[in-house]
Protein backbone atom coordinates (compact mmCIF):
# COMPACT_ATOMS: atom_id res chain seq x y z
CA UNK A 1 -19.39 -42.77 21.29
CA UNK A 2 -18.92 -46.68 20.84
CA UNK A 3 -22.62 -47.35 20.26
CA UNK A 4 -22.63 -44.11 17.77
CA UNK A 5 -19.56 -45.57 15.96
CA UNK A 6 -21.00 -48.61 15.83
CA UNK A 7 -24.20 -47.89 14.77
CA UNK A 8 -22.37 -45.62 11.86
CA UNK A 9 -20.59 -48.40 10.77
CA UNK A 10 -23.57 -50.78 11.07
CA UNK A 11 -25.60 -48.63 8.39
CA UNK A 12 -22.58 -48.79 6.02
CA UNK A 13 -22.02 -52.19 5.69
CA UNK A 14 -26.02 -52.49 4.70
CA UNK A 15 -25.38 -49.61 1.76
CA UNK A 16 -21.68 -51.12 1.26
CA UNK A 17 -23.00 -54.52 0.64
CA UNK A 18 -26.17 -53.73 -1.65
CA UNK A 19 -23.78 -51.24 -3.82
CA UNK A 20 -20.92 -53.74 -3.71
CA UNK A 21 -22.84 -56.91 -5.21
CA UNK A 22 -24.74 -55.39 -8.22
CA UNK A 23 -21.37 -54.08 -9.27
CA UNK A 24 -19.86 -57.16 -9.01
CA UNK A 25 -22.54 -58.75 -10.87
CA UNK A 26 -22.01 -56.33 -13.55
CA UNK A 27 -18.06 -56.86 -13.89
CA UNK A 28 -18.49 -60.72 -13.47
CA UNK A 29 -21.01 -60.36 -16.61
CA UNK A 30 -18.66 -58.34 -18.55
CA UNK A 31 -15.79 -60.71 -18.06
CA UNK A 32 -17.94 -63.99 -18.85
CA UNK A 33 -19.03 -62.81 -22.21
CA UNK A 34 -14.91 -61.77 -22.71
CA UNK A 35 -14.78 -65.45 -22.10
CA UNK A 36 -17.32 -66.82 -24.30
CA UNK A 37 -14.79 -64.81 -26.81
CA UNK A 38 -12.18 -67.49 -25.82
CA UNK A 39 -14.63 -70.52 -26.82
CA UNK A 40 -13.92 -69.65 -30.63
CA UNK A 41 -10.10 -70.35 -30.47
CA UNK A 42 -9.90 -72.80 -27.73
CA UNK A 43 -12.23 -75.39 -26.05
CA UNK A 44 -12.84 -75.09 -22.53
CA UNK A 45 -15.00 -77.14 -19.92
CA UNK A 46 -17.57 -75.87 -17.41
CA UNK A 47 -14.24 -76.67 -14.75
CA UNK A 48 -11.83 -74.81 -16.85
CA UNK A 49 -14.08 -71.63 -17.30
CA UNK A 50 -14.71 -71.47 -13.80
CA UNK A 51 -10.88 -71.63 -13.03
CA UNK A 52 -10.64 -68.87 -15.04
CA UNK A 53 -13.12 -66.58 -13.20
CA UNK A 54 -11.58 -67.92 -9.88
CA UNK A 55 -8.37 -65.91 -11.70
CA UNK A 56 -9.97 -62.54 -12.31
CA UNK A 57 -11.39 -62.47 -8.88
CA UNK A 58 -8.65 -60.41 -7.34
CA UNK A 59 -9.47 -57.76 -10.17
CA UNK A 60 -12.86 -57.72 -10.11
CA UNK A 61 -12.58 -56.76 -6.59
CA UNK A 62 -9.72 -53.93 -7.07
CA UNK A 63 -11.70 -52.23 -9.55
CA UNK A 64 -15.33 -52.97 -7.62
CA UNK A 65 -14.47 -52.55 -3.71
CA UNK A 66 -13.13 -48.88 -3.80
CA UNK A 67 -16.30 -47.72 -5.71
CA UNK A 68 -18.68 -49.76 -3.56
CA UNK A 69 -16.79 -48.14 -0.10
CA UNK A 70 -16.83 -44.25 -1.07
CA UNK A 71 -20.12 -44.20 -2.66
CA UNK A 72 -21.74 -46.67 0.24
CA UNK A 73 -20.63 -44.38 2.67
CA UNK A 74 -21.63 -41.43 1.14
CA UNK A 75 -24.97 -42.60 0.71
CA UNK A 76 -25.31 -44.01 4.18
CA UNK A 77 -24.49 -40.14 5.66
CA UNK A 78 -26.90 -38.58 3.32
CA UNK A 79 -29.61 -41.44 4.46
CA UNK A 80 -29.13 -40.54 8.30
CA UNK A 81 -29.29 -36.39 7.28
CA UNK A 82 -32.65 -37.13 5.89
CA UNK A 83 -33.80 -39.37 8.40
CA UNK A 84 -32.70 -36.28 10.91
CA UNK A 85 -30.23 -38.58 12.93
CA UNK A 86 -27.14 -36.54 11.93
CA UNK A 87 -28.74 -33.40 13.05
CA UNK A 88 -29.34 -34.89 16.51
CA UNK A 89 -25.66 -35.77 16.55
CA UNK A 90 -23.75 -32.77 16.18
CA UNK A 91 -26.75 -30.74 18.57
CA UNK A 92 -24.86 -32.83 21.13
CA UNK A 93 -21.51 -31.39 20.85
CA UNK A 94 -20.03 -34.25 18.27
CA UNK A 95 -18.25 -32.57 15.17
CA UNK A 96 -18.43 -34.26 11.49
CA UNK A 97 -14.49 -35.26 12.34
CA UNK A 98 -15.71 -37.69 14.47
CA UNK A 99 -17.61 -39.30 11.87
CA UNK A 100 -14.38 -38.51 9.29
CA UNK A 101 -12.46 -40.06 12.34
CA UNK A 102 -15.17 -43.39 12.42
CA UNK A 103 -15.21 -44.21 8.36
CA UNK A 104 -11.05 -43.77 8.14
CA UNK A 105 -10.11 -46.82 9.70
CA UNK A 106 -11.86 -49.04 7.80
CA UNK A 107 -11.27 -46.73 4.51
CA UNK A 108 -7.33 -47.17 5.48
CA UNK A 109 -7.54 -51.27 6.12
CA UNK A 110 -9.67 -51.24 2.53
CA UNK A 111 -6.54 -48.98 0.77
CA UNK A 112 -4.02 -51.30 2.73
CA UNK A 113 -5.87 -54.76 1.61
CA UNK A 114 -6.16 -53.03 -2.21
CA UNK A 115 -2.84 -52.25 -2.08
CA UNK A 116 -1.28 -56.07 -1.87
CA UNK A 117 -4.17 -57.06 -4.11
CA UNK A 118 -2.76 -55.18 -6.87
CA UNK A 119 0.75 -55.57 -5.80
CA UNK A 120 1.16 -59.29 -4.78
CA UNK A 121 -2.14 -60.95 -5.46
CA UNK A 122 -2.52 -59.72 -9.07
CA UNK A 123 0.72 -60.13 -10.83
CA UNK A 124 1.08 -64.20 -9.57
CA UNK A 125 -2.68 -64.65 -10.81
CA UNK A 126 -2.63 -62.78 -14.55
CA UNK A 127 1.25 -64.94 -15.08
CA UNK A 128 -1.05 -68.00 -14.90
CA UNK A 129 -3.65 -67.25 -15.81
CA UNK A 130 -1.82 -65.95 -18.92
CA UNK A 131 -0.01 -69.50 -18.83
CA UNK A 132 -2.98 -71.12 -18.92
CA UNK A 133 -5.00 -69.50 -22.00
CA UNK A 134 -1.61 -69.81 -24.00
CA UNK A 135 -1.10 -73.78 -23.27
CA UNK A 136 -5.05 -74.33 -24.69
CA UNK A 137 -4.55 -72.33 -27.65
CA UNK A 138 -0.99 -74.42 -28.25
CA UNK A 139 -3.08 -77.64 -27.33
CA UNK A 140 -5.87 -76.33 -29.62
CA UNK A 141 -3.13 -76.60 -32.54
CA UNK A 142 -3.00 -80.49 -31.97
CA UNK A 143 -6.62 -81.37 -32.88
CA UNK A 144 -6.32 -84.84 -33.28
CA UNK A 145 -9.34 -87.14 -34.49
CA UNK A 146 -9.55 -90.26 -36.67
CA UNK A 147 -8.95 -89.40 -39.87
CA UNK A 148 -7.97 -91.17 -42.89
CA UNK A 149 -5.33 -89.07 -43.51
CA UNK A 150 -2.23 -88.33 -40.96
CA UNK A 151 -1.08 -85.88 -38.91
CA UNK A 152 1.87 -84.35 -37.49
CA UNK A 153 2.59 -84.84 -33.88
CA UNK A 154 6.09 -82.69 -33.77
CA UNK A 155 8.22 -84.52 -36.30
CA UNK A 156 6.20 -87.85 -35.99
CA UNK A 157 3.60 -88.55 -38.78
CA UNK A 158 0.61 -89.66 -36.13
CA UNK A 159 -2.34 -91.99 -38.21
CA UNK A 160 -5.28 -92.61 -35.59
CA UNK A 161 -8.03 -95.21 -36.43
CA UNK A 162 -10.51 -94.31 -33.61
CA UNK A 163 -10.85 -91.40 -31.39
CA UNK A 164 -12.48 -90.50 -28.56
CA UNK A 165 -11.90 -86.49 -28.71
CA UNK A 166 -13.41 -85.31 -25.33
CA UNK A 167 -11.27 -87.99 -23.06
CA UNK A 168 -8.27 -87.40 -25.76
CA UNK A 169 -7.62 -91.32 -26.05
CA UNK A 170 -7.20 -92.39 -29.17
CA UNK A 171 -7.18 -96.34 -31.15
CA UNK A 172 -4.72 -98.07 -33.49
CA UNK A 173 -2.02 -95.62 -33.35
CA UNK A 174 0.32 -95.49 -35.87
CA UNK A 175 3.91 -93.15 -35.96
CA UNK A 176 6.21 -92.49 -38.33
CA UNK A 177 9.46 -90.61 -37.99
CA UNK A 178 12.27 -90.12 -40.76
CA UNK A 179 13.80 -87.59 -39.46
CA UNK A 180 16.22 -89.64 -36.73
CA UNK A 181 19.31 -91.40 -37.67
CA UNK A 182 17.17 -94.75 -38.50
CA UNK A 183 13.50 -94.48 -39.88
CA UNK A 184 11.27 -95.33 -37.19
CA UNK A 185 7.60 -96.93 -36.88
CA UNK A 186 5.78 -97.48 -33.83
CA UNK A 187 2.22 -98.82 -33.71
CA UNK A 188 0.09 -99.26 -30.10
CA UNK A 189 -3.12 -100.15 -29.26
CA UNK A 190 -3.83 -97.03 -27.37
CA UNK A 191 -2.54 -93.49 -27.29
CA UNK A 192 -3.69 -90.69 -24.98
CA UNK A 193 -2.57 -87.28 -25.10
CA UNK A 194 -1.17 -85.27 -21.85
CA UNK A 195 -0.30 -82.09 -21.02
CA UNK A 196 2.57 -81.48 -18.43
CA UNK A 197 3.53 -78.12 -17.88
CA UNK A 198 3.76 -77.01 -21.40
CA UNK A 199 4.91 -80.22 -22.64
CA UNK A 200 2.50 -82.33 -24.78
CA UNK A 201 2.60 -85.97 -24.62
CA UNK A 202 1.40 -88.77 -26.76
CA UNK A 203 1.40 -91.72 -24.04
CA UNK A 204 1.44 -95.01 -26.11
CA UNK A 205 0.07 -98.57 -24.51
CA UNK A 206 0.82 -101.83 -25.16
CA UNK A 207 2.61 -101.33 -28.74
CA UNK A 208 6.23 -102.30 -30.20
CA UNK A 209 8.54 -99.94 -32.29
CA UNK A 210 10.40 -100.87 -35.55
CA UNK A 211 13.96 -98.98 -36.45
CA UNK A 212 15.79 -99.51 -39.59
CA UNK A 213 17.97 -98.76 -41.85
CA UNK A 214 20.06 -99.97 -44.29
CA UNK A 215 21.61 -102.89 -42.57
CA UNK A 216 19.44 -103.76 -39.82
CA UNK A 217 16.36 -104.38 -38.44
CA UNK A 218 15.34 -103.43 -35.16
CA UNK A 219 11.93 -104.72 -32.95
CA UNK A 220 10.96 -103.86 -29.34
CA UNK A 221 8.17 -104.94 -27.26
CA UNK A 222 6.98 -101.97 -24.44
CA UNK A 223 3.75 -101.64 -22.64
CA UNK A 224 3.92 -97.81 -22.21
CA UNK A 225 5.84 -95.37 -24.08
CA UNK A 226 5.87 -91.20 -24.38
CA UNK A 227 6.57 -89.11 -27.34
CA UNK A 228 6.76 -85.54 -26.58
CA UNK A 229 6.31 -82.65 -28.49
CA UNK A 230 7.07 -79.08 -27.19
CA UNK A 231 4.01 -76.44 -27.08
CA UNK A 232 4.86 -73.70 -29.47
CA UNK A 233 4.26 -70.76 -26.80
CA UNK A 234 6.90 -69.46 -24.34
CA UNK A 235 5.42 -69.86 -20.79
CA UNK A 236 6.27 -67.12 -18.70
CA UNK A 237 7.94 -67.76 -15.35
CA UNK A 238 7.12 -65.82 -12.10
CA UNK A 239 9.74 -65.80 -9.52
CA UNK A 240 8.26 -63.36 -7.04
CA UNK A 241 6.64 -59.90 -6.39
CA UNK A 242 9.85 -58.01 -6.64
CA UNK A 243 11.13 -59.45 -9.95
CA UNK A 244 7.94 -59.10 -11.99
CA UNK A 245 7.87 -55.55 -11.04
CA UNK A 246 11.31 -54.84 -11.44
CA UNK A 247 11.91 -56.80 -15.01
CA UNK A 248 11.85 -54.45 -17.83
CA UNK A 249 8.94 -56.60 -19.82
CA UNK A 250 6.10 -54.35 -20.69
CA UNK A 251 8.12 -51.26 -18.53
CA UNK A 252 5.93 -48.63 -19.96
CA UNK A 253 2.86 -50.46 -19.01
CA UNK A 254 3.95 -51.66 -16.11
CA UNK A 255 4.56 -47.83 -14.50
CA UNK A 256 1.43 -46.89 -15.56
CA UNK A 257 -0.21 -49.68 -13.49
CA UNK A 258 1.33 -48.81 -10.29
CA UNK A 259 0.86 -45.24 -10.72
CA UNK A 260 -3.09 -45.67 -11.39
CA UNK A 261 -3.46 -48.40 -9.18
CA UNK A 262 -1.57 -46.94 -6.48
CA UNK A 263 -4.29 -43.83 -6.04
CA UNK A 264 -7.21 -46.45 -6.70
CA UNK A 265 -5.76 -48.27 -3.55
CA UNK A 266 -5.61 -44.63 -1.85
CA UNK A 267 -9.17 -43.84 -3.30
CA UNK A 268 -11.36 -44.64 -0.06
CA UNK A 269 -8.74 -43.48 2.55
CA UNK A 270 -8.04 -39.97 0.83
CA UNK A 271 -11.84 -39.44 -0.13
CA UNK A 272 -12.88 -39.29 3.66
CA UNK A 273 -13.80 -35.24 3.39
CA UNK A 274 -15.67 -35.65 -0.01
CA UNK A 275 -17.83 -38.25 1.50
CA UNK A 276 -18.58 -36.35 4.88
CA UNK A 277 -19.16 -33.24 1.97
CA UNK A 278 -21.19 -35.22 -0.19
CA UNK A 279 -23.25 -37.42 2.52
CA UNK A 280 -24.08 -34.83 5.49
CA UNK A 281 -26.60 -32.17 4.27
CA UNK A 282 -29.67 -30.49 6.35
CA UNK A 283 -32.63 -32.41 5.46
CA UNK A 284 -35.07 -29.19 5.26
CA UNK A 285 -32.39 -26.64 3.32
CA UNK A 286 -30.18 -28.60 1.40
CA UNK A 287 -31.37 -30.98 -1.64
CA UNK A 288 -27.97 -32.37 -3.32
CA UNK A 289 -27.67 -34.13 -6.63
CA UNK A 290 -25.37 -36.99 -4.88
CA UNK A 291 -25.52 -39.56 -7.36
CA UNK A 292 -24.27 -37.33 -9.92
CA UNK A 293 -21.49 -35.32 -7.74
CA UNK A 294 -20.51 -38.94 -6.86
CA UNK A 295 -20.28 -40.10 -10.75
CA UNK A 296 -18.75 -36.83 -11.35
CA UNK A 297 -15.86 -36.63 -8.77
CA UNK A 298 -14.73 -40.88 -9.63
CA UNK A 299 -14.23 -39.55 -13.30
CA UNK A 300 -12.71 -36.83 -12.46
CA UNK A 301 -10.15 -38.32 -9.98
CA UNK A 302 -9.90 -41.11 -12.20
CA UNK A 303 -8.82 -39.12 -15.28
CA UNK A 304 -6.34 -36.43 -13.25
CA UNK A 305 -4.50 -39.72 -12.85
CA UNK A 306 -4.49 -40.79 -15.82
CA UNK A 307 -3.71 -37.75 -17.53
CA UNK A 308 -1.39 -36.21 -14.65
CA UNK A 309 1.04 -39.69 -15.31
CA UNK A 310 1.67 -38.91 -18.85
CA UNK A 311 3.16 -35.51 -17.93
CA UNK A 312 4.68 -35.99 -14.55
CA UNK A 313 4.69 -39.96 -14.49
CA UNK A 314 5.32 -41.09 -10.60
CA UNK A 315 5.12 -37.82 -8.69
CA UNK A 316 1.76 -38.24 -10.02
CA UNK A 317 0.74 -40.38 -7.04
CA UNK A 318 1.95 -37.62 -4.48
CA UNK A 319 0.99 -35.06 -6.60
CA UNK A 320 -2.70 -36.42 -6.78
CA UNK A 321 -3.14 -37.88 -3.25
CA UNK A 322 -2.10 -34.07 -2.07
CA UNK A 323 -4.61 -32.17 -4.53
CA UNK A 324 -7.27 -34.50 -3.99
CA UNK A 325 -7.21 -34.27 0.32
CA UNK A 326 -6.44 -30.53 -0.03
CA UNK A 327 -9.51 -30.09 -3.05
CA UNK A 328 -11.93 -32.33 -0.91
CA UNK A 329 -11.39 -30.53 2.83
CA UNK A 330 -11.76 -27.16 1.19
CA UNK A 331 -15.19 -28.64 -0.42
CA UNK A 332 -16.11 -30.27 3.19
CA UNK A 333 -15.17 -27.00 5.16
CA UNK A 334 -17.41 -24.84 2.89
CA UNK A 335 -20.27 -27.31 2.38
CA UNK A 336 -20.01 -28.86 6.07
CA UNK A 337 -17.34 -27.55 8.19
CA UNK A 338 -18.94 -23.86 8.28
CA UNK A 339 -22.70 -25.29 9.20
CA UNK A 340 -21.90 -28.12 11.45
């Protein structure tokens, strides 16, 4: 029984693993050309793109992994049935539960491990990586460069004689403020500009400042000086799992997630019976269309529930999980059960 489970499970990680990549390939595409979108508002280094793939990684996997699992397993029964080999096993007493009984525990550790991915993993990554995207569009807002006219750094008039854009240092600085109690001028030899958590920064070198007013005169020598500006965009703050799925920002959409993602996480684990269905056939009398009752059966269960949560909202996920287990056996005892 060990070597048969093993040699079960050795065939599926070959299909798992050759179904698994290309689709990853595929999403990873699709999300880099969304980021080559980003490239027309903001600017964004070879580094900085690939921090934001590293952020989409958890989802990329949600969305790929359950797929890759019921369809690789599928395929990897209906690969020994033509090859004979599950023939030979159940002439020797061993029923298809035993094979429902070998592909549920790691169907079960995939749901649990899909589960915290969308729970715990997700939420922390798409809060910065939400962070992230809004701090270089407020950053892209501040395009400084030598110019021979000003501009405004906050309430500072900012005049910059040389620039050196891509290291953000800039030459013969020159600031201006009237807005303060006394009108104040501040010129340095140097000026680079810094971004620390959401707070921009103009940090001045070897310089001296001028305040005035009516009466008096003021001078100061300083070697390095900061003038900060706030970001215009409201950085939002994660405090834990709980909270972000608790708060009542985006509720609506919110529910919907863990209702949809909750039965993706259950996908593999409840599916068990529709693989065995799908994947075991009788080489010699049976020729089934498997590709296309798999493509058929992830669009259905994906639309029952997205359609079951607009009328029923969360008893959807019961609701589903139930009708899918009970809809699948009753295909598995009628397609497999009765002949096996």
């Amino acid at each position: 029984m060990d070597k048969l489970r093993h040699y079960i499970l050795s065939n599926l990680s070959i299909l798992f693993f050759s179904i698994f990549l290309p689709l990853f390939s595929i999403a990873s595409v699709i999300f880099m050309i969304k980021l080559a979108t980003y490239t027309s508002v903001i600017q964004l280094s070879v580094l900085e793109m690939g921090k934001l793939y590293l952020f989409v990684l958890p989802e990329l996997f949600f969305y790929t992994l359950p797929i890759a699992f019921v369809v690789g397993a599928a395929l990897t029964l209906y690969r020994l049935s033509n090859d004979n080999e599950m023939v030979v096993v159940f002439s020797l007493g061993i029923s298809p539960i035993f094979i429902a009984k070998v592909l549920a525990k790691p169907a079960f550790i995939l749901s649990i491990l899909l589960f915290v991915d969308f729970i715990v993993v997700t939420p922390y990554i798409k809060v910065i990586s939400a962070n992230f995207i809004d701090q270089k569009k407020a950053e892209a807002k501040f395009n400084l460069t030598a110019s021979e006219f000003g501009h405004h750094f906050g309430d500072w008039m900012l005049y910059i004689n040389k620039s050196d854009v891509n290291n953000r240092i800039f030459s013969d600085v020159v600031l201006y403020n009237k807005e303060m109690k006394d009108e104040v001028l501040i010129v340095a030899k140097q000026a680079e500009l810094v971004n620390a958590e959401g707070v921009l920064k103009l940090r001045l070198t070897d310089g001296e400042s001028f305040s005035y007013n009516d009466q008096k005169l003021k001078q100061m020598l300083f070697k390095t000086a900061y003038i900060n500006d706030m970001l215009t965009t409201d950085l939002t703050v994660y405090r834990n799992t709980i909270d972000y799925w608790t708060n009542n920002e985006l509720r609506e959409r919110k529910n919907q997630r863990i209702v949809t993602n909750t039965l993706l996480s259950l996908f593999p684990f409840i599916s068990i019976f529709l693989i065995i269905a799908l994947g075991i056939v009788h080489a010699r009398h049976q020729k089934r269309w498997i590709y296309l009752w798999l493509f058929v059966s992830i669009i259905i269960f994906y639309s029952a529930a997205i359609i079951a949560y607009q009328a029923i909202g969360f008893h959807t996920i019961w609701v589903v999980a139930l009708l899918w287990m009970i809809g699948t056996y009753l295909f598995y005892r009628n397609l497999v059960g009765k002949r096996f």
